[in-house]
C-alpha atoms as a PDB file:
ATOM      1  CA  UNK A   1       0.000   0.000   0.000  1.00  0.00           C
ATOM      2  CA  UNK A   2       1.482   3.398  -0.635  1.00  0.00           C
ATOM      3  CA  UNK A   3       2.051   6.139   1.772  1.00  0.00           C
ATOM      4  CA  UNK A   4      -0.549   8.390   0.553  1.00  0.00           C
ATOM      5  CA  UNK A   5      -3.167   5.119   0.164  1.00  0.00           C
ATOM      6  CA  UNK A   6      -2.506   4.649   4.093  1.00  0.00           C
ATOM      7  CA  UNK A   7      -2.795   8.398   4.780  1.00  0.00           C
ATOM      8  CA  UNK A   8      -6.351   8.298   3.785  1.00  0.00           C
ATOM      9  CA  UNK A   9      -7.287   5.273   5.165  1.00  0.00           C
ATOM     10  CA  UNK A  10      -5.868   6.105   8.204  1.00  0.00           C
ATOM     11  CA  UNK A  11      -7.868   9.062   7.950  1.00  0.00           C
ATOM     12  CA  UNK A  12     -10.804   7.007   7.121  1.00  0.00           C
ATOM     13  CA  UNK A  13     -10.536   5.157  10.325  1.00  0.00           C
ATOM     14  CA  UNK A  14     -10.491   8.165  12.126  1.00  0.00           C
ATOM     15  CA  UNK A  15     -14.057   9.983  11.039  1.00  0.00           C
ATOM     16  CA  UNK A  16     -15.079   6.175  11.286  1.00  0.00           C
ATOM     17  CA  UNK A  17     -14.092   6.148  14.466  1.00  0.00           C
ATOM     18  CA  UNK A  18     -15.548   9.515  15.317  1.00  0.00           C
ATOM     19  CA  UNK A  19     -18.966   9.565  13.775  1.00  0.00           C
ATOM     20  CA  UNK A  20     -19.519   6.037  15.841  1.00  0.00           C
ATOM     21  CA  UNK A  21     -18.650   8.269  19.334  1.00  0.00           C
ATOM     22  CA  UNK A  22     -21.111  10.459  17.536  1.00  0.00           C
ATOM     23  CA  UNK A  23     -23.894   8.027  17.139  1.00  0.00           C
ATOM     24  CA  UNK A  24     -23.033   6.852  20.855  1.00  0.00           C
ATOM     25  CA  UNK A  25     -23.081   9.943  22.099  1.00  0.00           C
ATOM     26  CA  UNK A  26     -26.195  10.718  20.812  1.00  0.00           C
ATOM     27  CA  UNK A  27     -27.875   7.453  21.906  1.00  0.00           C
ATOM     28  CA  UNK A  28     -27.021   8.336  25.447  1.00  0.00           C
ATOM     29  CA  UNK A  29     -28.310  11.666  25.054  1.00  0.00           C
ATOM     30  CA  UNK A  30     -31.778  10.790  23.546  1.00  0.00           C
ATOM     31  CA  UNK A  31     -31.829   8.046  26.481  1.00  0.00           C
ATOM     32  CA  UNK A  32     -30.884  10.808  29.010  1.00  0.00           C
ATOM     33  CA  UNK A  33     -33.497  13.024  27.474  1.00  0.00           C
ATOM     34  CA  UNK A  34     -36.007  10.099  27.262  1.00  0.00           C
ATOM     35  CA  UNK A  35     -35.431   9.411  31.400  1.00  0.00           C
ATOM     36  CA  UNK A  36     -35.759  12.989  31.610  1.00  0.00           C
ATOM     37  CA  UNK A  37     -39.067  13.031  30.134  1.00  0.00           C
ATOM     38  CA  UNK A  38     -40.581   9.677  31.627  1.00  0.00           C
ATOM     39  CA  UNK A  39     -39.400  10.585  35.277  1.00  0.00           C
ATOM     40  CA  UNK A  40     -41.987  13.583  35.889  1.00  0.00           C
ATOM     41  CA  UNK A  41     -41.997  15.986  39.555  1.00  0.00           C
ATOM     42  CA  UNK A  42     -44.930  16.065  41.655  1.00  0.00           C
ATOM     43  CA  UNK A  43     -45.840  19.408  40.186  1.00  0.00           C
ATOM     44  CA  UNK A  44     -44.081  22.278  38.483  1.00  0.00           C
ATOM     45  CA  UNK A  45     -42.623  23.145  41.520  1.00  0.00           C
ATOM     46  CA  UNK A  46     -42.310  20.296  43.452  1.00  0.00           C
ATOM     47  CA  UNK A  47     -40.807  20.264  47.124  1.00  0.00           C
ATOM     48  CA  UNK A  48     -40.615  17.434  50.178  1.00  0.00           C
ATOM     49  CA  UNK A  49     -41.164  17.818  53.536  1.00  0.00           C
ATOM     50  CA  UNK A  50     -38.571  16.270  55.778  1.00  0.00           C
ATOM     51  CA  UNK A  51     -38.390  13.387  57.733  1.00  0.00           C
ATOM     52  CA  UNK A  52     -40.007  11.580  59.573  1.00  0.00           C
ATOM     53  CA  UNK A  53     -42.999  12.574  56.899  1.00  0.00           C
ATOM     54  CA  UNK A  54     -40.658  12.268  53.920  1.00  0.00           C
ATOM     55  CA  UNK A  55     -43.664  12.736  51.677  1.00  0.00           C
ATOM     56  CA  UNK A  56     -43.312  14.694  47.913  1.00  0.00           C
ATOM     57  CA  UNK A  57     -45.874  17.363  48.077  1.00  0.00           C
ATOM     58  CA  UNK A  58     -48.534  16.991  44.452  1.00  0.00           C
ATOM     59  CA  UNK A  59     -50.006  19.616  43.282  1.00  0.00           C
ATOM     60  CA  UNK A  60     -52.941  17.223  42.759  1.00  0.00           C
ATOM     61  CA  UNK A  61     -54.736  19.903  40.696  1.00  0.00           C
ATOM     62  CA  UNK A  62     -52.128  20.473  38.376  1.00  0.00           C
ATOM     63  CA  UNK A  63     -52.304  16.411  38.054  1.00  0.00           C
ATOM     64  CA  UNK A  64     -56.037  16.400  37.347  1.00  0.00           C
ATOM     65  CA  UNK A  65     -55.619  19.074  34.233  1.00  0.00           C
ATOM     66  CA  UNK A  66     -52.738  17.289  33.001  1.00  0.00           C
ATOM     67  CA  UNK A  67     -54.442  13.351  33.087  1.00  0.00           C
ATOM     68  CA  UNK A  68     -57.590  13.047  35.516  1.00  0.00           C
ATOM     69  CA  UNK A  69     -56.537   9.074  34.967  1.00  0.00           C
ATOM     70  CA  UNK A  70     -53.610   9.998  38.293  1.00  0.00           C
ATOM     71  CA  UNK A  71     -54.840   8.741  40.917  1.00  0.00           C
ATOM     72  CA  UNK A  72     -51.779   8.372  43.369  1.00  0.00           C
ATOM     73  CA  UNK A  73     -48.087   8.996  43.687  1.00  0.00           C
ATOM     74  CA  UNK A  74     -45.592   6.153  44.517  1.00  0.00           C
ATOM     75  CA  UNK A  75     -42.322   6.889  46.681  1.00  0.00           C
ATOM     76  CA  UNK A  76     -38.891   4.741  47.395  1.00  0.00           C
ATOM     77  CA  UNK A  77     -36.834   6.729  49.132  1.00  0.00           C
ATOM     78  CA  UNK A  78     -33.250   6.373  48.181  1.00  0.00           C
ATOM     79  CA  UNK A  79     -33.915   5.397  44.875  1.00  0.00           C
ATOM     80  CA  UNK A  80     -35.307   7.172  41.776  1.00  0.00           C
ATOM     81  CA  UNK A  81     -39.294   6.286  41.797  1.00  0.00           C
ATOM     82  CA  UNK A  82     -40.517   9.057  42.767  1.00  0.00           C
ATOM     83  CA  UNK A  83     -43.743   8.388  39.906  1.00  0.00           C
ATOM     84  CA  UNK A  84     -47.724   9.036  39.475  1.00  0.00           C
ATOM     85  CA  UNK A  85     -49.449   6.051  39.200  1.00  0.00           C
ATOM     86  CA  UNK A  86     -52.900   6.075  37.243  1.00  0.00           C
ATOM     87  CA  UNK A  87     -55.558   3.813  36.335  1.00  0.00           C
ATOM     88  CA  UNK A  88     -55.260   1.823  33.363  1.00  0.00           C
ATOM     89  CA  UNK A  89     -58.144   1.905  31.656  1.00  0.00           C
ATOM     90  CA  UNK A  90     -60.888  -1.004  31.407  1.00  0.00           C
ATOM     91  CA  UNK A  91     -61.122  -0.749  27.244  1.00  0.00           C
ATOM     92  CA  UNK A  92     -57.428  -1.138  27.024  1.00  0.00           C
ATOM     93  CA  UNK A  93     -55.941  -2.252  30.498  1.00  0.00           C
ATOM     94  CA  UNK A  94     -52.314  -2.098  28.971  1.00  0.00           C
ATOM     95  CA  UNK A  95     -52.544   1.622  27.348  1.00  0.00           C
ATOM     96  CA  UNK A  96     -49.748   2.531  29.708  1.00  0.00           C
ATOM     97  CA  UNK A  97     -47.276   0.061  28.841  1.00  0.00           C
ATOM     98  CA  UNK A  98     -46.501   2.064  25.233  1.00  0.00           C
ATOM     99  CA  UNK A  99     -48.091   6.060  26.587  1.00  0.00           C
ATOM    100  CA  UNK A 100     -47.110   8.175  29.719  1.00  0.00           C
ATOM    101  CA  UNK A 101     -48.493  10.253  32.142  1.00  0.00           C
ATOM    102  CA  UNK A 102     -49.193  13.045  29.745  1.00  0.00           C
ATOM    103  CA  UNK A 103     -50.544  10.569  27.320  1.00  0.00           C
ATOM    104  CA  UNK A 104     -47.955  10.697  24.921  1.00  0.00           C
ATOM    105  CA  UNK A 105     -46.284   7.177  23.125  1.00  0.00           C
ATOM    106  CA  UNK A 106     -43.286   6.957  25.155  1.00  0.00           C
ATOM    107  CA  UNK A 107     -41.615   3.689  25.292  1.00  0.00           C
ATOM    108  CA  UNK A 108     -40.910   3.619  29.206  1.00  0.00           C
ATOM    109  CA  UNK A 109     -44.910   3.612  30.014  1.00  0.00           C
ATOM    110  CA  UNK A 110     -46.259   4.994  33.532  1.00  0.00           C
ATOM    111  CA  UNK A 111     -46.848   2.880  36.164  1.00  0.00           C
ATOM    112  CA  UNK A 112     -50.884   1.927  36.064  1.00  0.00           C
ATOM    113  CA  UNK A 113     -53.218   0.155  38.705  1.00  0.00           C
ATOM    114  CA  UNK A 114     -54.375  -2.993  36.827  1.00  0.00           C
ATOM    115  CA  UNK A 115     -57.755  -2.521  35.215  1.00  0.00           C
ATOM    116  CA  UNK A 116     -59.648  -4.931  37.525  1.00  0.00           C
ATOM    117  CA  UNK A 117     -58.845  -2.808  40.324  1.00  0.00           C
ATOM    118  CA  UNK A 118     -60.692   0.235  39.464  1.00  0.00           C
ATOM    119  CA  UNK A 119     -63.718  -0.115  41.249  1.00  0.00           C
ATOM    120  CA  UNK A 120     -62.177   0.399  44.751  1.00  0.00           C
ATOM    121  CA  UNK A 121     -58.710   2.230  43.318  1.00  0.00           C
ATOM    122  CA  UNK A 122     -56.062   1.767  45.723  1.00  0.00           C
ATOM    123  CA  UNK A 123     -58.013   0.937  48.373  1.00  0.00           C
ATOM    124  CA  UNK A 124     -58.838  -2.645  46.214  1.00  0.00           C
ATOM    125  CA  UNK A 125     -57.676  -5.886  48.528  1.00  0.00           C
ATOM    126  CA  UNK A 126     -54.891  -6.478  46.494  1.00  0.00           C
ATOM    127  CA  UNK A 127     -53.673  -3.435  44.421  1.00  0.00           C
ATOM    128  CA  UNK A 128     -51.737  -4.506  41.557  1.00  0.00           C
ATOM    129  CA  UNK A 129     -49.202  -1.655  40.112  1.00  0.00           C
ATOM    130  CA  UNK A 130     -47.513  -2.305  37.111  1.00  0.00           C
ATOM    131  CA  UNK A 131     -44.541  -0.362  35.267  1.00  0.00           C
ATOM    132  CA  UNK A 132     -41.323  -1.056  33.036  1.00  0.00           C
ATOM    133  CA  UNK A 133     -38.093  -1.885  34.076  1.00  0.00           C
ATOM    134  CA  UNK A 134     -36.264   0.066  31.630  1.00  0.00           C
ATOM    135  CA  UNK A 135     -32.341  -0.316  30.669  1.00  0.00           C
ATOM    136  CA  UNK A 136     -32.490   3.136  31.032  1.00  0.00           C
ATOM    137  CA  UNK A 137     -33.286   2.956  34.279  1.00  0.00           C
ATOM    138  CA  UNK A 138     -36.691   4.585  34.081  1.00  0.00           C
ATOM    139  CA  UNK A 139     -39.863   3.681  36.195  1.00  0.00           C
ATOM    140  CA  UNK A 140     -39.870   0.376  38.282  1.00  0.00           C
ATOM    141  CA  UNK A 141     -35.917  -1.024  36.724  1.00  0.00           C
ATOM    142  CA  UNK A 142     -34.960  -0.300  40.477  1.00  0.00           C
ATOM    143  CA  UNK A 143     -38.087  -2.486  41.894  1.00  0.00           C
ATOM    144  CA  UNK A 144     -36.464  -5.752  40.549  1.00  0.00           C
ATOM    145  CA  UNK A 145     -33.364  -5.050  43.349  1.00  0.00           C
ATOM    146  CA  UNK A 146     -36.226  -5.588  46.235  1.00  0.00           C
ATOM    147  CA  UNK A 147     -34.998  -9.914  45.446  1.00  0.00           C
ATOM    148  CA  UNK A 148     -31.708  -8.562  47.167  1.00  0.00           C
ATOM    149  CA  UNK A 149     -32.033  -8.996  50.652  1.00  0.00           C
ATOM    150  CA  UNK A 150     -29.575  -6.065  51.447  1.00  0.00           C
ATOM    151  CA  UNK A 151     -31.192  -3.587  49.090  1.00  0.00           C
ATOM    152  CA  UNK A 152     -34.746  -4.776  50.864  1.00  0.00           C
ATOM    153  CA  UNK A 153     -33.336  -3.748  54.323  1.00  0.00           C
ATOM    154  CA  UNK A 154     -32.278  -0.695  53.328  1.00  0.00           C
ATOM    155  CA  UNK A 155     -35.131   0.231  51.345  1.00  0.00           C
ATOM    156  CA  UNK A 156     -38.040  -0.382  54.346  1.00  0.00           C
ATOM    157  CA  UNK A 157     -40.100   2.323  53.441  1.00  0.00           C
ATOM    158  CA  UNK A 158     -42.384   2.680  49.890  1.00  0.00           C
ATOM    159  CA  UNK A 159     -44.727   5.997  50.503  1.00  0.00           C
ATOM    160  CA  UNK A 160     -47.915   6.047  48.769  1.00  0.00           C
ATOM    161  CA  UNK A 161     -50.433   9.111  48.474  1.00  0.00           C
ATOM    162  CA  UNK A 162     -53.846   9.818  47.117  1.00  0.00           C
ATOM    163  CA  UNK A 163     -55.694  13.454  47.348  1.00  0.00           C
ATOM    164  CA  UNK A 164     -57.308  11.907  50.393  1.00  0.00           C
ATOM    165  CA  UNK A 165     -54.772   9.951  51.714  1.00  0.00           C
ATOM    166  CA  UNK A 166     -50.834   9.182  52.333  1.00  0.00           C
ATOM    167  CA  UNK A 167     -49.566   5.218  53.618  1.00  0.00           C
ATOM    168  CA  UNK A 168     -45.906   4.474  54.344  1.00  0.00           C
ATOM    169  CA  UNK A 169     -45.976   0.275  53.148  1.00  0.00           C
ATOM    170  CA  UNK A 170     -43.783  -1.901  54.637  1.00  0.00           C
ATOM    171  CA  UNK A 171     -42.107  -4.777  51.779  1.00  0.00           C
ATOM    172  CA  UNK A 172     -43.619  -7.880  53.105  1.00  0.00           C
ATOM    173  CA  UNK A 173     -42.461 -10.534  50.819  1.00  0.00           C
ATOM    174  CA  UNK A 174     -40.790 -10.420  46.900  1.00  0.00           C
ATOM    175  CA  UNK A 175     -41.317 -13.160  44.522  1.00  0.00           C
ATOM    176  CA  UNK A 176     -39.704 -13.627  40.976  1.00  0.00           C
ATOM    177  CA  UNK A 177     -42.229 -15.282  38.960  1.00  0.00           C
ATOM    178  CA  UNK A 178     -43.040 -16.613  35.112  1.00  0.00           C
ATOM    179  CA  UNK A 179     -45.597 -14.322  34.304  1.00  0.00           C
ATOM    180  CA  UNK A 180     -46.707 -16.787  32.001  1.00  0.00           C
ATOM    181  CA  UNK A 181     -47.773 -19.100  35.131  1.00  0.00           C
ATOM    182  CA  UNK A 182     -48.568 -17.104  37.654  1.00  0.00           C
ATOM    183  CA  UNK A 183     -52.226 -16.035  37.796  1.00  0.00           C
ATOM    184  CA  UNK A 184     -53.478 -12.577  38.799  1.00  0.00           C
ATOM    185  CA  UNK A 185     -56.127 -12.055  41.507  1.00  0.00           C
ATOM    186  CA  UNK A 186     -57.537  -9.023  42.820  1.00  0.00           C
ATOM    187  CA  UNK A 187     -60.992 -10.193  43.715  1.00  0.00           C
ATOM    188  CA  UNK A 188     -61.670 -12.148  46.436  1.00  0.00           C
ATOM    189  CA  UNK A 189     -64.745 -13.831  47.536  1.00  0.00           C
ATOM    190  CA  UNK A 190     -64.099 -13.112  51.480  1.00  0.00           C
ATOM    191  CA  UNK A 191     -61.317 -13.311  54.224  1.00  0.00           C
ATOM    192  CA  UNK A 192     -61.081 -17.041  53.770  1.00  0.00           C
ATOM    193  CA  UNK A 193     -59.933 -16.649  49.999  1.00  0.00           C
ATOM    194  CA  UNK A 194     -57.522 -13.589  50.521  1.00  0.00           C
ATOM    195  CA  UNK A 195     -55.797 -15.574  53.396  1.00  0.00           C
ATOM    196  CA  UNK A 196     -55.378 -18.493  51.292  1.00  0.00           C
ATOM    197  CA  UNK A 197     -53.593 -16.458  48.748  1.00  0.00           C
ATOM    198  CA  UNK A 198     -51.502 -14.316  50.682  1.00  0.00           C
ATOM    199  CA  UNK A 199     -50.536 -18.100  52.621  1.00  0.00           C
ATOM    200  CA  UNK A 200     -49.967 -18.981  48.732  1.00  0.00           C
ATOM    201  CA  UNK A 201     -47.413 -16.368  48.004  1.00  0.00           C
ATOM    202  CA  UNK A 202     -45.475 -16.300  51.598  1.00  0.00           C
ATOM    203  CA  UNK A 203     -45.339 -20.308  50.738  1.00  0.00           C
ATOM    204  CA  UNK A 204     -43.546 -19.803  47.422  1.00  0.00           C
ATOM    205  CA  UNK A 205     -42.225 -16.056  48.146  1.00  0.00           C
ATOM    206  CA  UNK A 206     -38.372 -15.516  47.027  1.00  0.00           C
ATOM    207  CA  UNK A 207     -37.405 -13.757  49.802  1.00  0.00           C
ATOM    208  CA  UNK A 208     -39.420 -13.643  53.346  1.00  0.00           C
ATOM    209  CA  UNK A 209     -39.371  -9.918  55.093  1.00  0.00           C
ATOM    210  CA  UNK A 210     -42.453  -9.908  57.079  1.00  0.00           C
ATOM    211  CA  UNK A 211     -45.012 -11.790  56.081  1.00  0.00           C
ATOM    212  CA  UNK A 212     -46.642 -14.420  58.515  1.00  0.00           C
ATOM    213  CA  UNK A 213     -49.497 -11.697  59.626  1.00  0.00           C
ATOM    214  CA  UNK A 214     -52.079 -11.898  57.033  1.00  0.00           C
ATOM    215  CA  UNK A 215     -52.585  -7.912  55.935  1.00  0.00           C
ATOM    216  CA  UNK A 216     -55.710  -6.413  55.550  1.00  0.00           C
ATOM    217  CA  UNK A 217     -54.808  -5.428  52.307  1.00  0.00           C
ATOM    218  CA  UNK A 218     -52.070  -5.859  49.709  1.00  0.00           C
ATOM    219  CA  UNK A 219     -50.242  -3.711  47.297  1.00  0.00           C
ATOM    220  CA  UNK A 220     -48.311  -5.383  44.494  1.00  0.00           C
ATOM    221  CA  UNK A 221     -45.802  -3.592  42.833  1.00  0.00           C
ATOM    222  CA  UNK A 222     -44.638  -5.503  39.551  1.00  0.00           C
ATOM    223  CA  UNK A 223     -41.840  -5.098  36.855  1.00  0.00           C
ATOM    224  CA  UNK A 224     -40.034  -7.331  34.554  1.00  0.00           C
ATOM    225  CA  UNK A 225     -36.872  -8.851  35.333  1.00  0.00           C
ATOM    226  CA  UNK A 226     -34.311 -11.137  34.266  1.00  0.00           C
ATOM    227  CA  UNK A 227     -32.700 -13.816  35.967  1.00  0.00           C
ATOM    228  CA  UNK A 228     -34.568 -17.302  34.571  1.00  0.00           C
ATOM    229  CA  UNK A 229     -37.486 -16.791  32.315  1.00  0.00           C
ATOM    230  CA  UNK A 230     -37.807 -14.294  29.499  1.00  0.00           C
ATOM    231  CA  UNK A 231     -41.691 -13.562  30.763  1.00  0.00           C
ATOM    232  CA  UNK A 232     -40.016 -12.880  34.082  1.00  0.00           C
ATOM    233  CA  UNK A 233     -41.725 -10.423  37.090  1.00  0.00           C
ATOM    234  CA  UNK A 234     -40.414  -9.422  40.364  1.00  0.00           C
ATOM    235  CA  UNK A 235     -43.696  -8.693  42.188  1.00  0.00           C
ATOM    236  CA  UNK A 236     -42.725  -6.730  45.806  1.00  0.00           C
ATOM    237  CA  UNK A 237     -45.643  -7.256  48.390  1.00  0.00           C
ATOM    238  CA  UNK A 238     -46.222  -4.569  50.251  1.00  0.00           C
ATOM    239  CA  UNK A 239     -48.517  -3.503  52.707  1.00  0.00           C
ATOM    240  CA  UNK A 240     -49.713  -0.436  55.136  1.00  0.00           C
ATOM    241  CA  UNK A 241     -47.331  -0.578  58.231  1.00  0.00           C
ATOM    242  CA  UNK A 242     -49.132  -0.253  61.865  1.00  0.00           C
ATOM    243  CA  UNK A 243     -46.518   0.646  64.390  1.00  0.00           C
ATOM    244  CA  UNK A 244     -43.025   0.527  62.485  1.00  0.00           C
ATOM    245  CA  UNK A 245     -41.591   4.560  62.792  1.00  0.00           C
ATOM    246  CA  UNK A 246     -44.940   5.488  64.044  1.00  0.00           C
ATOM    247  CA  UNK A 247     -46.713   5.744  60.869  1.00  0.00           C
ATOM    248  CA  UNK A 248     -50.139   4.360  59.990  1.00  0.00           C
ATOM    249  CA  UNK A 249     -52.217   4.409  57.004  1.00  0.00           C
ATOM    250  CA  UNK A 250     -54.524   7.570  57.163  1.00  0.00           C
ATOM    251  CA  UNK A 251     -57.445   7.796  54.874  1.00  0.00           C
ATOM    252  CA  UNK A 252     -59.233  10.953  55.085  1.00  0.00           C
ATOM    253  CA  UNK A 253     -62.408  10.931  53.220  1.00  0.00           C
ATOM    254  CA  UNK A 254     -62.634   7.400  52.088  1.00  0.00           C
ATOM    255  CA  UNK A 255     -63.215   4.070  53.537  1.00  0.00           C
ATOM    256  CA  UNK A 256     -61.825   0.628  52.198  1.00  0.00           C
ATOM    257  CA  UNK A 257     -62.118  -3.040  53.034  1.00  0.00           C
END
């Protein structure tokens, strides 16, 4: 090859080399910018109270113009889901798997209360709450650590609010199932049937927190994962905590079972 042949492929390799940074680079922009965008505040100006509250004030009216579908707002502290959660919708129970809160297609979703559940909202027996785990991180992706029993202890807390009401939840048990075998229930005939289920899951649970005392309600918070199956979920069972800090589940206007 002669000099000036190796010259320009030399050179070749270089803006090679360069426009593929380029095309990285702007990969883990768009994915910045689409984290950005899927991870909204409470409100415009959103603020938090401190400890031992720790709640995000919502400007629940600003929530209401933007999608009257919110219907609460899910907390970890210590990680990044910080999220509204709003009811999927009974004529297409998955429309927030592909749209977010503001309604737009958006690949990372919003986390939804299963359709099933909207009679009773979050106050339903068992409360299923879906979202993504994202490999950009977005939404539930840091739900699926709950498996780890070190991340579980230091994550004790999960804060959820309505307008009418705020309840610090307690992880109670996490299981990584085949989504493809486990079956969904958020109806129960009585007391009888709920126990026998929540017996069920603490039977076959991945990892055990707290979870011989039957709750009187459930709040399952589910996202994909992958360790074993490609329909994989880690489902984190959580429920209202009665004497743990000092907090207690405070409904204000509503009743539930």
């Amino acid at each position: 090859m002669s000099l000036r042949r190796a010259k320009a492929a030399g050179v070749g390799a270089i803006l090679i080399g360069v426009a593929l940074i380029a095309t990285v680079a702007g990969v883990l922009w768009n994915m910045h910018e689409e984290v950005e965008s899927a991870m909204p505040e409470p409100s415009p100006n959103a603020d938090f109270q401190a400890y031992p509250d720790g709640f995000p004030i919502v400007d629940w009216g600003y929530w209401e113009e933007v999608n009257p579908a919110v219907i609460g707002w899910v907390t970890i502290p210590g990680t990044n889901i910080d999220l509204p959660i709003v009811q999927g919708p009974q004529d297409d129970p998955d429309y927030y798997l592909t749209h977010d809160v503001y309604k737009n297609r958006n690949a990372n979703g919003c986390p939804y209360l299963d359709a099933e559940c909207a009679e009773l909202g979050l106050l339903s027996r068992n409360s299923v709450i879906f979202a993504h785990h994202s490999s950009n991180g977005a939404m539930f992706s840091e739900l699926a650590n709950y498996s780890d029993a070190s991340f579980a202890k230091e994550h004790p807390r999960i804060l959820l609010q309505t307008p009418s009401w705020k309840a610090t939840l307690a992880p109670r048990m996490v299981s990584i199932v085949n989504a493809s075998k486990e079956p969904k229930q958020v109806v129960f005939q009585d007391d009888a049937e709920y126990s026998e289920w929540w017996a069920d899951k603490r039977a076959r649970a991945t990892l055990a927190l707290d979870c011989k005392d039957v709750p009187a309600r459930t709040y399952s918070f589910v996202t994909c994962s992958y360790t074993t199956w490609s329909n994989e979920r880690t489902v984190v069972y959580a429920a209202p905590m009665e004497s743990v800090f000092g907090f207690r589940e405070v409904p204000i206007a509503v009743t539930g079972p």
